[in-house]
Structure formats: C-alpha cells, structure tokens
Protein backbone atom coordinates (compact mmCIF):
# COMPACT_ATOMS: atom_id res chain seq x y z
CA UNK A 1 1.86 166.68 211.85
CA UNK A 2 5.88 167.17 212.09
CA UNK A 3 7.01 164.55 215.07
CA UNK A 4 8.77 165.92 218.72
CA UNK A 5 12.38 165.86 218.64
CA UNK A 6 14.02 162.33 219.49
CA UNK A 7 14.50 161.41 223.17
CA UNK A 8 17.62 159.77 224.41
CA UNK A 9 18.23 158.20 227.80
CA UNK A 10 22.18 158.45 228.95
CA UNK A 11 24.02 157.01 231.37
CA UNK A 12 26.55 160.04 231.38
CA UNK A 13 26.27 163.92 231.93
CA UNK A 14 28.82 164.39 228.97
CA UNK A 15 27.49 163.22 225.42
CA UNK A 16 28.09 163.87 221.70
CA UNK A 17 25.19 164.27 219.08
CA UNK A 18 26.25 164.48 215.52
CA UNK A 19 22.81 164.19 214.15
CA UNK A 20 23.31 160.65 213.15
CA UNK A 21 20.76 157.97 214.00
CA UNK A 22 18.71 157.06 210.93
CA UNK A 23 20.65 158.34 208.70
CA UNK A 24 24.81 158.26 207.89
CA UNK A 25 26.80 160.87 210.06
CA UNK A 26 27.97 162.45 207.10
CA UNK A 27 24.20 163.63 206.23
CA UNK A 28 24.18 164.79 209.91
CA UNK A 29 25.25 168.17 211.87
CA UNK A 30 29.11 168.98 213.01
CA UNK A 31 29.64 167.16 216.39
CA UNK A 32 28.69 168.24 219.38
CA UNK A 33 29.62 168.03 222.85
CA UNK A 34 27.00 168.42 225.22
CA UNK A 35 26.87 168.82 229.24
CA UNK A 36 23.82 167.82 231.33
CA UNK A 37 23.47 169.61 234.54
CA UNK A 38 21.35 169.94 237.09
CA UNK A 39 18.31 170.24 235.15
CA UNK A 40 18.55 166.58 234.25
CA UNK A 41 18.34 167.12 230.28
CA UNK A 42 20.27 168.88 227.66
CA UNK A 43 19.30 169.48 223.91
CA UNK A 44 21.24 169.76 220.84
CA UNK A 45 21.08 173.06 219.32
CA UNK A 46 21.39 171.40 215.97
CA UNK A 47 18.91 169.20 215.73
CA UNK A 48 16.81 169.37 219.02
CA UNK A 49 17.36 165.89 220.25
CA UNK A 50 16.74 166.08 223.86
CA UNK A 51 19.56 163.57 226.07
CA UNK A 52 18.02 162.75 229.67
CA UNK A 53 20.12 161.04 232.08
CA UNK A 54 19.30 157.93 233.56
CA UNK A 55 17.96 158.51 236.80
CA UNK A 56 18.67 161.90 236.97
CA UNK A 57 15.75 164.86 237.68
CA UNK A 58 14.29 164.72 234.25
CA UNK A 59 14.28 160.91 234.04
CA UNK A 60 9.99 160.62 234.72
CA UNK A 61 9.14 160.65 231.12
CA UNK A 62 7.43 163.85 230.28
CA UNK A 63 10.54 165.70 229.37
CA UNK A 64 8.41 167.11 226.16
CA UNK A 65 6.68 169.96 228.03
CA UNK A 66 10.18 171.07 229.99
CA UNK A 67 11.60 174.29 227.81
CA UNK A 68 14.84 173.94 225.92
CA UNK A 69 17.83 174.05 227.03
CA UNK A 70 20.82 173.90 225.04
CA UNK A 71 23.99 173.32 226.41
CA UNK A 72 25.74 175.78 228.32
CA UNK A 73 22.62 177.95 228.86
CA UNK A 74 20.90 178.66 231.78
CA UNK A 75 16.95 178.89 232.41
C-alpha cells in the first residue's frame, strides 16, 4: 500500500519545500516557493507534500480528501 503524501502544519502562507525531510536535500527536488491562499493548503508539485496553515481553513485535520492544489492554481 504506497503511503499519502506528508502533511505539514505552517505558521506562514509563504513556504519552501525542497523535498528534504528524511533524506539529504541534495537527493531531493529543486526548491520551491509555495503560496497558501485562501483555501488554507498548498501542495508541492514535486513531491505532493501538502503545507496547511496553522489555524487557517484547512487546519481540521482531514486535509487528505480536499483535491490538489498546487501553487498558483486555482480550483
């Protein structure tokens, strides 16, 4: 069974994600700079890691069944 994309909570509506985490930067994806907006959430086109902010819309937990949304697009 392949495992949802990683969740991050944020404290700010502008983030980076360069894939890094478990593994060195280097092994990861270019970086990114990603903008959440209203929606509450933004994903990373590269690796699908979804950033919620911190009390925002989206912050309730069940993020996983809200569609995509990379940054920049619009639903």
């Amino acid at each position: 069974m392949i495992q949802p994309p990683e969740t991050i909570r944020v404290s700010k509506s502008r983030v980076s994600c360069d894939g890094s985490g478990d593994i060195p930067a280097a092994l990861g994806h270019p970086r990114v700079f990603l903008e959440i907006d209203e929606h509450g959430y933004v994903d990373c086109g590269y690796c699908d890691r979804r950033f919620v902010l911190i009390g925002g819309v989206a912050d309730h937990g069940a993020t996983t069944t809200q569609p995509d949304i990379a940054s920049g697009a619009s639903l």
